[in-house]
PDB file of N, CA and C in Angstrom:
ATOM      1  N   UNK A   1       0.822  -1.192   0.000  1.00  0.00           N
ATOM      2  CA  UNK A   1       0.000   0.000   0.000  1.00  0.00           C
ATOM      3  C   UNK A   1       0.867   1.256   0.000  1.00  0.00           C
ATOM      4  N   UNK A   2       2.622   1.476   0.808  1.00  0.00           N
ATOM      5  CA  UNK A   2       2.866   2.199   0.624  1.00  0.00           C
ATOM      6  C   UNK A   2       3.769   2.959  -0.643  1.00  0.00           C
ATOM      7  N   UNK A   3       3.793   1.587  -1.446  1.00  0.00           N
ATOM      8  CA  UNK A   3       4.250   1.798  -2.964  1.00  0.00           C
ATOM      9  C   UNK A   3       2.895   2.426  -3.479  1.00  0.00           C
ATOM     10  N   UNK A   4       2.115   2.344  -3.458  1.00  0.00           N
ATOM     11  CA  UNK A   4       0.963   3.155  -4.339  1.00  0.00           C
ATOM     12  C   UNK A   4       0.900   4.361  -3.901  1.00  0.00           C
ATOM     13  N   UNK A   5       0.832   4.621  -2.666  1.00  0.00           N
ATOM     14  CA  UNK A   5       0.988   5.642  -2.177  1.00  0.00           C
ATOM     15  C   UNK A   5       1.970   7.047  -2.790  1.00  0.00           C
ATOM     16  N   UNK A   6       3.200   6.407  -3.063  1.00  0.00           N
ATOM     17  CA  UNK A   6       4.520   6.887  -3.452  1.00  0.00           C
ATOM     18  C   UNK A   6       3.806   7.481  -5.127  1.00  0.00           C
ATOM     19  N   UNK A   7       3.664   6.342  -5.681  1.00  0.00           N
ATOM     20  CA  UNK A   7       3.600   6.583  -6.982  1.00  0.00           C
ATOM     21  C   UNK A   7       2.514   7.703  -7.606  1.00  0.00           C
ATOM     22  N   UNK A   8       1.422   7.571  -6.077  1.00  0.00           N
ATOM     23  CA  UNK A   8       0.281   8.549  -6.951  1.00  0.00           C
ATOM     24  C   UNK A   8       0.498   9.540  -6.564  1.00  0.00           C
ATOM     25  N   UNK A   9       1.579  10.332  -5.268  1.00  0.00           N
ATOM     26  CA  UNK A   9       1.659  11.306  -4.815  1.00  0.00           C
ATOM     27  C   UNK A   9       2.415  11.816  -6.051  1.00  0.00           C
ATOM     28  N   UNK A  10       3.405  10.994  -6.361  1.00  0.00           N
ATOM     29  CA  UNK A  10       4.652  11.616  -7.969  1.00  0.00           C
ATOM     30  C   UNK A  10       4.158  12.265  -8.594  1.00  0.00           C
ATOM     31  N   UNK A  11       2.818  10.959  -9.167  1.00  0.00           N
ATOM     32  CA  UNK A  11       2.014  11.426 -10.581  1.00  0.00           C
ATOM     33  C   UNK A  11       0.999  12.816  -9.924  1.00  0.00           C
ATOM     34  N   UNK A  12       1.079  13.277  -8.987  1.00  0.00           N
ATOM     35  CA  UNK A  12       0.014  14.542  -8.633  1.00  0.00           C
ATOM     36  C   UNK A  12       1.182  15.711  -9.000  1.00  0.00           C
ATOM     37  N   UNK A  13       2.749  15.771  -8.169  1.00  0.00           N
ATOM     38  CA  UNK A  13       3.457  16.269  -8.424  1.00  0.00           C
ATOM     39  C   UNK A  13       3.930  16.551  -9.548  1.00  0.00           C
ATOM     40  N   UNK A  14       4.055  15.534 -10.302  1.00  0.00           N
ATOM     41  CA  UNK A  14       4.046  16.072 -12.415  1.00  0.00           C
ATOM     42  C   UNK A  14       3.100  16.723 -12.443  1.00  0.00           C
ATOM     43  N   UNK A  15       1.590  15.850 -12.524  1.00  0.00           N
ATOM     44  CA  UNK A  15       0.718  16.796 -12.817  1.00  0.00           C
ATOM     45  C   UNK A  15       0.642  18.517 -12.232  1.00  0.00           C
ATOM     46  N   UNK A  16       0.694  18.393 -10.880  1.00  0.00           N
ATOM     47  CA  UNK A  16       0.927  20.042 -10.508  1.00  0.00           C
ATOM     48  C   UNK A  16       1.604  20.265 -11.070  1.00  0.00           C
ATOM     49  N   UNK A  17       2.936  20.233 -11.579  1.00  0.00           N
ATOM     50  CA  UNK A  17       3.931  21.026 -12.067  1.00  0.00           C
ATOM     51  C   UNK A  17       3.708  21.444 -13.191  1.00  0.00           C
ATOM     52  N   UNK A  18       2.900  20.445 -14.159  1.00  0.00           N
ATOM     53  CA  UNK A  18       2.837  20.886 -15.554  1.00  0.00           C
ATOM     54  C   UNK A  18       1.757  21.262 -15.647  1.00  0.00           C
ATOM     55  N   UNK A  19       0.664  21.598 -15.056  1.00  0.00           N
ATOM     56  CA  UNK A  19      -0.001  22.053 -15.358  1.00  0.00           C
ATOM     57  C   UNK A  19       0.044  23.837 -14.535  1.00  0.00           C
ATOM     58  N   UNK A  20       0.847  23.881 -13.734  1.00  0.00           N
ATOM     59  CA  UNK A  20       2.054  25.300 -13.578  1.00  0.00           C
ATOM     60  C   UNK A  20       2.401  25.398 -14.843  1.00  0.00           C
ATOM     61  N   UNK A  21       2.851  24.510 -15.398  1.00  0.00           N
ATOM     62  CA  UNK A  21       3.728  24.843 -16.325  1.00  0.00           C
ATOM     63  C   UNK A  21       2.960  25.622 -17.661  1.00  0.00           C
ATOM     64  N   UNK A  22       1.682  24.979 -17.891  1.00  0.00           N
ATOM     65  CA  UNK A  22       0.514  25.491 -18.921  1.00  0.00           C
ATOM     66  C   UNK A  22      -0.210  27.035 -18.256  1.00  0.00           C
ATOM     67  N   UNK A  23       0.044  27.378 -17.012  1.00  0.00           N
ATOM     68  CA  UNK A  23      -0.694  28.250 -16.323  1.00  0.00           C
ATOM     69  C   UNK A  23       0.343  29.390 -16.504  1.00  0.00           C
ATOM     70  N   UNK A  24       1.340  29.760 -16.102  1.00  0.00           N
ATOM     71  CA  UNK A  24       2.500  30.486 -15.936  1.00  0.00           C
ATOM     72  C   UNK A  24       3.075  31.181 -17.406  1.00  0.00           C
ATOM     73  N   UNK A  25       3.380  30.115 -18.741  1.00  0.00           N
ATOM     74  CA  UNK A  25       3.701  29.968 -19.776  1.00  0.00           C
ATOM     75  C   UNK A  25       5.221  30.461 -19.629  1.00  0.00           C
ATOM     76  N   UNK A  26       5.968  30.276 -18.595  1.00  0.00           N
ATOM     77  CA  UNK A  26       7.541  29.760 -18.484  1.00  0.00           C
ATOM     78  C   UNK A  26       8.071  29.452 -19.508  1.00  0.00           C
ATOM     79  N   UNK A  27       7.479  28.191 -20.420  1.00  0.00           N
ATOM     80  CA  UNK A  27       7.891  27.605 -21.255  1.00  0.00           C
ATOM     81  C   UNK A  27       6.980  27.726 -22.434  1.00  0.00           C
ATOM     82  N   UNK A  28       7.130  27.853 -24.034  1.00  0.00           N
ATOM     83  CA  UNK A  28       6.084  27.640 -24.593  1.00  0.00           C
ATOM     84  C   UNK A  28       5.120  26.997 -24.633  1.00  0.00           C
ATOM     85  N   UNK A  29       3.883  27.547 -24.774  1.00  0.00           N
ATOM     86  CA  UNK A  29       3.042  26.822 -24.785  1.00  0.00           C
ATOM     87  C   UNK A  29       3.094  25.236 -25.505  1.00  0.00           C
ATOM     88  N   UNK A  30       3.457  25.447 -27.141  1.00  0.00           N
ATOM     89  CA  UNK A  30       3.465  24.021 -27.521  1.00  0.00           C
ATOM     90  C   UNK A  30       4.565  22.966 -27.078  1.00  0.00           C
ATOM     91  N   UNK A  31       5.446  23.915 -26.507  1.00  0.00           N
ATOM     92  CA  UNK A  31       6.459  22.804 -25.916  1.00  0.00           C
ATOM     93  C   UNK A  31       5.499  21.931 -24.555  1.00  0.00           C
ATOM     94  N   UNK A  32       4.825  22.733 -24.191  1.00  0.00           N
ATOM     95  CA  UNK A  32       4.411  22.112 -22.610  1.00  0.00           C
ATOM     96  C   UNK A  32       3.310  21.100 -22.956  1.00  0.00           C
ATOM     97  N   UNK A  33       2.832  21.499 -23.923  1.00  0.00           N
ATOM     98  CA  UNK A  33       1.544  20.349 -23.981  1.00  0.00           C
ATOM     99  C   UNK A  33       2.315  19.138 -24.658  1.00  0.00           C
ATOM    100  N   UNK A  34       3.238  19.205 -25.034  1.00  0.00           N
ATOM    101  CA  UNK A  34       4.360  17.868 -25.517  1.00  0.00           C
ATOM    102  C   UNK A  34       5.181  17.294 -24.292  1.00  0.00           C
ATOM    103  N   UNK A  35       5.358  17.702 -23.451  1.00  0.00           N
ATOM    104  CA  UNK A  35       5.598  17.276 -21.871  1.00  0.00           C
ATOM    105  C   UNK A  35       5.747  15.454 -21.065  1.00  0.00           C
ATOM    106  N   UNK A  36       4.035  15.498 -21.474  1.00  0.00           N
ATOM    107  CA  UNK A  36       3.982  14.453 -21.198  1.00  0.00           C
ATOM    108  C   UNK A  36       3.871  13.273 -21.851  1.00  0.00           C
ATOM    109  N   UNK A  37       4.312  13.552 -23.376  1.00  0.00           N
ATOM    110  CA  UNK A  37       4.871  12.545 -24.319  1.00  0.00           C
ATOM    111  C   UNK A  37       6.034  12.104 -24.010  1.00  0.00           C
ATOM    112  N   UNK A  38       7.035  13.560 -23.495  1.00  0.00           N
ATOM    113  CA  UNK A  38       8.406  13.257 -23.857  1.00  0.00           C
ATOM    114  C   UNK A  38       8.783  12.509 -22.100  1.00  0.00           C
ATOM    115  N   UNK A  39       8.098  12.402 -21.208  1.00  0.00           N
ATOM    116  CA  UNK A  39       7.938  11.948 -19.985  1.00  0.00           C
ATOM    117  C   UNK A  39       7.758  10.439 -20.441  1.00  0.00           C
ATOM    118  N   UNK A  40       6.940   9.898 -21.087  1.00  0.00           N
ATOM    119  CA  UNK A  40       6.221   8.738 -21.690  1.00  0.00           C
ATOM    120  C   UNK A  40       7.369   8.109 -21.911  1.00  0.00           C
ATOM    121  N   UNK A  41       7.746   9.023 -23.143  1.00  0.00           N
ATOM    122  CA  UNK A  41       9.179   8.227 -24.016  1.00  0.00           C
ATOM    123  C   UNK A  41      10.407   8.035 -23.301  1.00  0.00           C
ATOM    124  N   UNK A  42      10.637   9.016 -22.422  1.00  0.00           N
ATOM    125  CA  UNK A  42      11.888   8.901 -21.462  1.00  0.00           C
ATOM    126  C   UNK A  42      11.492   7.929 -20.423  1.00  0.00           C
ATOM    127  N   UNK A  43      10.520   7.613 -19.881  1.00  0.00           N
ATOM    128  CA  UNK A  43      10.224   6.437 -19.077  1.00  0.00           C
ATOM    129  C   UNK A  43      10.436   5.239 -20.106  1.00  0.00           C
ATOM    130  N   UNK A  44       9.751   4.715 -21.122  1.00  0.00           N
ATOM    131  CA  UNK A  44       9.793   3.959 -22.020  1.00  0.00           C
ATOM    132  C   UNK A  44      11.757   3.630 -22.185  1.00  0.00           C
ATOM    133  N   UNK A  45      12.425   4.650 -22.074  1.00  0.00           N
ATOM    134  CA  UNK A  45      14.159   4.604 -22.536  1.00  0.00           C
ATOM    135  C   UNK A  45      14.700   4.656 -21.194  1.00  0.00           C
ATOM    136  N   UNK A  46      14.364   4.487 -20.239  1.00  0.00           N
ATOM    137  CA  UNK A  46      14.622   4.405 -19.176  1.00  0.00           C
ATOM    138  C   UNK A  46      14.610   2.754 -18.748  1.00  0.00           C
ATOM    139  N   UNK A  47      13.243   2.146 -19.059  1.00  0.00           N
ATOM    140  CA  UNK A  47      12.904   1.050 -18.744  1.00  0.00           C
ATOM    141  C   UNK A  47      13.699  -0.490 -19.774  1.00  0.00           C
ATOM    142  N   UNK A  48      14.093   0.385 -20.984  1.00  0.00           N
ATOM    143  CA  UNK A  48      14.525  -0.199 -21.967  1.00  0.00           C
ATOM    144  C   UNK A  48      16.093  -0.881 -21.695  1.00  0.00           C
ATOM    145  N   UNK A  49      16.568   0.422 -20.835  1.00  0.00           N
ATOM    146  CA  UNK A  49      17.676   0.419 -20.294  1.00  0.00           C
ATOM    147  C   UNK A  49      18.138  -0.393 -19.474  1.00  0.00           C
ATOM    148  N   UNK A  50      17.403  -0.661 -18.408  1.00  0.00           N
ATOM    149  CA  UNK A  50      17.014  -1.344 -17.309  1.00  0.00           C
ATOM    150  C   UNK A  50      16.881  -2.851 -17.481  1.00  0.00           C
ATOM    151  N   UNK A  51      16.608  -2.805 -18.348  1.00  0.00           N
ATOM    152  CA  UNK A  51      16.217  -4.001 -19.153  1.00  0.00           C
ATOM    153  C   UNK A  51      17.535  -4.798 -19.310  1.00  0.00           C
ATOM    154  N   UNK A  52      18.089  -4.155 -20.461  1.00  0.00           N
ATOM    155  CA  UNK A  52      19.337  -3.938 -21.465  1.00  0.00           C
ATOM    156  C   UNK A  52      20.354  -4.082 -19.983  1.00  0.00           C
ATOM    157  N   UNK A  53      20.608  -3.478 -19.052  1.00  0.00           N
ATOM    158  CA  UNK A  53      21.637  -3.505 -18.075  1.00  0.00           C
ATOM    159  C   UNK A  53      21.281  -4.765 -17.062  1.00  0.00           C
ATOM    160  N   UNK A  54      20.048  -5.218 -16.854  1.00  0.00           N
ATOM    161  CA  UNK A  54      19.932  -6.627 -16.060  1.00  0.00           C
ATOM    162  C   UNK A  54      20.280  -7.392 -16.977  1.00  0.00           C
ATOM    163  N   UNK A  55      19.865  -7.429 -18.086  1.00  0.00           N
ATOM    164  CA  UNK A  55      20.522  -8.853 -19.292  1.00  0.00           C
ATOM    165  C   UNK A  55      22.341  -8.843 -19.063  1.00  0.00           C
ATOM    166  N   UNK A  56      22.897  -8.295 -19.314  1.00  0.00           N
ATOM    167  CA  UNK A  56      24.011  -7.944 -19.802  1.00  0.00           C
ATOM    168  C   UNK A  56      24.484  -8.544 -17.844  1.00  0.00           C
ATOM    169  N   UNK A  57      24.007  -8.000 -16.530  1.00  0.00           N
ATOM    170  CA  UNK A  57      24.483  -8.387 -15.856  1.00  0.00           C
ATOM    171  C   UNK A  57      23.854 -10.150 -14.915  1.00  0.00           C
ATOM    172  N   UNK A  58      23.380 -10.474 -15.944  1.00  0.00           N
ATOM    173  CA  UNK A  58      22.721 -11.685 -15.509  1.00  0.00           C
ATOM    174  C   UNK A  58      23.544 -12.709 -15.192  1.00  0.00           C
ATOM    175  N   UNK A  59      23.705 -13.524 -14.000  1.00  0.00           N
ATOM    176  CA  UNK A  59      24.577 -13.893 -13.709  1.00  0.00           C
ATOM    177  C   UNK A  59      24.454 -15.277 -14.185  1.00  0.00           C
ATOM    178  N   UNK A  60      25.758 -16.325 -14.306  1.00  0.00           N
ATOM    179  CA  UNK A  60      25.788 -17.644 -14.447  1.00  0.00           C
ATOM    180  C   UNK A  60      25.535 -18.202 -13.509  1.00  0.00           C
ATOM    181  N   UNK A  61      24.923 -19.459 -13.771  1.00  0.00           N
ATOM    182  CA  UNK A  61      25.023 -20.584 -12.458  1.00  0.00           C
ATOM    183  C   UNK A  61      25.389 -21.641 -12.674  1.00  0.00           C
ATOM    184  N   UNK A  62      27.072 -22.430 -13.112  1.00  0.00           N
ATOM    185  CA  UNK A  62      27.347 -23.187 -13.362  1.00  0.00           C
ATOM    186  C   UNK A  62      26.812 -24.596 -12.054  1.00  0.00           C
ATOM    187  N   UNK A  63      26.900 -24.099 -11.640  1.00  0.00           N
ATOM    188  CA  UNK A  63      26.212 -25.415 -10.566  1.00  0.00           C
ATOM    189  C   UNK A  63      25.105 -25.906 -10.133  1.00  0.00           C
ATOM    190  N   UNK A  64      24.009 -24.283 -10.282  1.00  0.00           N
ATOM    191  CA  UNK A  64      22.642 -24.969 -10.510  1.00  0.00           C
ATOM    192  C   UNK A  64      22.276 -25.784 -11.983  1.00  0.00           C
ATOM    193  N   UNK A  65      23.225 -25.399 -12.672  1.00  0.00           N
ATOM    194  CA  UNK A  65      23.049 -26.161 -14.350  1.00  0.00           C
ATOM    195  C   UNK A  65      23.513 -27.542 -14.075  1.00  0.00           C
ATOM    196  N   UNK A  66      24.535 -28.101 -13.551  1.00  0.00           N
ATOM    197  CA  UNK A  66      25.011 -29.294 -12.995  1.00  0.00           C
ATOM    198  C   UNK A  66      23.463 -30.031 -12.552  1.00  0.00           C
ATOM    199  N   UNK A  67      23.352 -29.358 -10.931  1.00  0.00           N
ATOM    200  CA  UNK A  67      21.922 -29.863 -10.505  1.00  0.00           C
ATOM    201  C   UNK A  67      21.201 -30.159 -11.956  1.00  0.00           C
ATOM    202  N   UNK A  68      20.057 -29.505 -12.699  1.00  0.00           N
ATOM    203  CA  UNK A  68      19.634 -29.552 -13.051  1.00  0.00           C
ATOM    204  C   UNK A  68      19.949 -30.492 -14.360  1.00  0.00           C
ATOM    205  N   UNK A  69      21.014 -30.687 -15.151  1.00  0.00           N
ATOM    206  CA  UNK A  69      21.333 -32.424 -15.466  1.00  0.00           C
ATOM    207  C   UNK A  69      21.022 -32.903 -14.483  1.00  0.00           C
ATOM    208  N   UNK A  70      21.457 -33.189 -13.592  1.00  0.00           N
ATOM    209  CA  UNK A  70      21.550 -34.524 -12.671  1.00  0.00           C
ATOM    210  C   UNK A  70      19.545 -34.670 -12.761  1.00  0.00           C
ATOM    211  N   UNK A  71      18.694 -33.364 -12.637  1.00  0.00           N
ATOM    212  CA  UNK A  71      17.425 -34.222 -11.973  1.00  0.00           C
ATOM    213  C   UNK A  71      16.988 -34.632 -13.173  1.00  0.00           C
ATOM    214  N   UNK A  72      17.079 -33.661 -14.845  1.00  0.00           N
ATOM    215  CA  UNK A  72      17.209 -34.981 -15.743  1.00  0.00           C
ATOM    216  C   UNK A  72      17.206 -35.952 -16.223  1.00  0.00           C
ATOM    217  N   UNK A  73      18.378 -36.104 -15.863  1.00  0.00           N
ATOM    218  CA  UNK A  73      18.952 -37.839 -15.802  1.00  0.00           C
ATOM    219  C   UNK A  73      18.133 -38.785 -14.894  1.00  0.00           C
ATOM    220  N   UNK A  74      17.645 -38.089 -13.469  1.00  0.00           N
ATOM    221  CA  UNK A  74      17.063 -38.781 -13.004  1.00  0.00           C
ATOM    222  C   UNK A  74      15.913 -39.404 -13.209  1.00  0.00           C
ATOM    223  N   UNK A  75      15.188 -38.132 -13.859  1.00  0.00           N
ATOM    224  CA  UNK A  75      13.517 -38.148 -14.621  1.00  0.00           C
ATOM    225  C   UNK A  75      13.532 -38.764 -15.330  1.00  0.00           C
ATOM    226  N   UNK A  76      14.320 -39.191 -16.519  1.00  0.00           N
ATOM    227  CA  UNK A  76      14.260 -39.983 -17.616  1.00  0.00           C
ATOM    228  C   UNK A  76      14.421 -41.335 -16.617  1.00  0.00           C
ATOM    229  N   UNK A  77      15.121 -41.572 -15.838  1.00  0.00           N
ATOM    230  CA  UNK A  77      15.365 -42.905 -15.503  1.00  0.00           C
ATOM    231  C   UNK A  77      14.584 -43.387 -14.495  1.00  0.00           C
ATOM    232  N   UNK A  78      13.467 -42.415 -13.888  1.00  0.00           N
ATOM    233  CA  UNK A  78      12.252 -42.483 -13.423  1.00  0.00           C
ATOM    234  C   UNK A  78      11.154 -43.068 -14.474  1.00  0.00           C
ATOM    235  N   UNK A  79      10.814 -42.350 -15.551  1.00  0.00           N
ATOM    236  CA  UNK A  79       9.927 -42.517 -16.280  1.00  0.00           C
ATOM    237  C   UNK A  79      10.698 -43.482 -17.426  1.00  0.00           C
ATOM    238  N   UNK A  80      11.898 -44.069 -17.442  1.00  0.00           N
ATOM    239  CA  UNK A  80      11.925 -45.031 -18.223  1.00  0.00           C
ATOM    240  C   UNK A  80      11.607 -46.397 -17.653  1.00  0.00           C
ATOM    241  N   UNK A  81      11.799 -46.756 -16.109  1.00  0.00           N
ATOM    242  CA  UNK A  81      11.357 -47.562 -15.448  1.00  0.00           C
ATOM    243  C   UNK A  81       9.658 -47.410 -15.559  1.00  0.00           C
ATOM    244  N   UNK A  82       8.981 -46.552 -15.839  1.00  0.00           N
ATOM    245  CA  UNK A  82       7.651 -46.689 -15.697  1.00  0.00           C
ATOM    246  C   UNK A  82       7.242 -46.652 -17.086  1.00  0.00           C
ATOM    247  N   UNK A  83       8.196 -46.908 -18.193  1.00  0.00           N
ATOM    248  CA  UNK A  83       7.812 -47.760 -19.490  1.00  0.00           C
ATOM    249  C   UNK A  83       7.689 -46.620 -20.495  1.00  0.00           C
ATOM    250  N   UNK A  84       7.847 -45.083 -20.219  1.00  0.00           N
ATOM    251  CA  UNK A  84       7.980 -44.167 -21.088  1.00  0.00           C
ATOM    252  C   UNK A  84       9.024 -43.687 -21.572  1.00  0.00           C
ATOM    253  N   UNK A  85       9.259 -43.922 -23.063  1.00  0.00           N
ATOM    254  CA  UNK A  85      10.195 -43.767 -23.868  1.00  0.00           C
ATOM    255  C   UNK A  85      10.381 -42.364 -23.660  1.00  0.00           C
ATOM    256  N   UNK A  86      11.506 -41.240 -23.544  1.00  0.00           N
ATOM    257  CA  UNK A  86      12.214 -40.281 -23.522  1.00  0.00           C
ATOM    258  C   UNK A  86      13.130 -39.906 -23.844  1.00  0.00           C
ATOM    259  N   UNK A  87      13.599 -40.988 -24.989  1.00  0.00           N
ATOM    260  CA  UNK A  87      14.535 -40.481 -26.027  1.00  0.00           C
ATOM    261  C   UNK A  87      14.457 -39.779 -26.711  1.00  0.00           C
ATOM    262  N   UNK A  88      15.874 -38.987 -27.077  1.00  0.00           N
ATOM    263  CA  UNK A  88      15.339 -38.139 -28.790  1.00  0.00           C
ATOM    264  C   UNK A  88      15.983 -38.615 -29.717  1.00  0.00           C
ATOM    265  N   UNK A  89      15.057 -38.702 -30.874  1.00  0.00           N
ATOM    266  CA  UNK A  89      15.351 -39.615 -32.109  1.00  0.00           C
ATOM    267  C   UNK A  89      16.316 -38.398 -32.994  1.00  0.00           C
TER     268      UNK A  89
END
């Protein structure tokens, strides 16, 4: 609950701001009503990123890969005792 909290107070805080921002005219007008596109897209390249930097640091697990032959091997030799073929041709 207090993650929602966080997030809708943000999104009030953009919104106040930019819509300061349409009230005041600080900034051009047509720049400001493009605002929350370029918010959109920079979240969108943000997330892309994020993305792009967990792949890249994804770690190996040579030993859970071990495990995981071994239960394998085991399964097949489970279910070949119970008469199901699990070869690949």
């Amino acid at each position: 609950m207090k993650h929602i909290v966080k997030i809708i107070t943000l999104l009030m805080v953009i919104a106040t701001v930019w819509v300061g921002l349409l009230q005041t005219s600080t900034i051009p007008r047509s720049h400001t009503w493009l605002l929350p596109i370029y918010c959109v897209v920079s979240l969108g390249c943000y997330g892309l990123l994020m993305v792009g930097v967990g792949l890249m640091q994804f770690p190996t697990c040579p030993q859970e890969a071990l495990l995981l032959q071994q239960d394998i091997i085991e399964a097949k030799g489970y279910l070949k005792q119970k008469g199901i073929d699990v070869s690949v041709s």
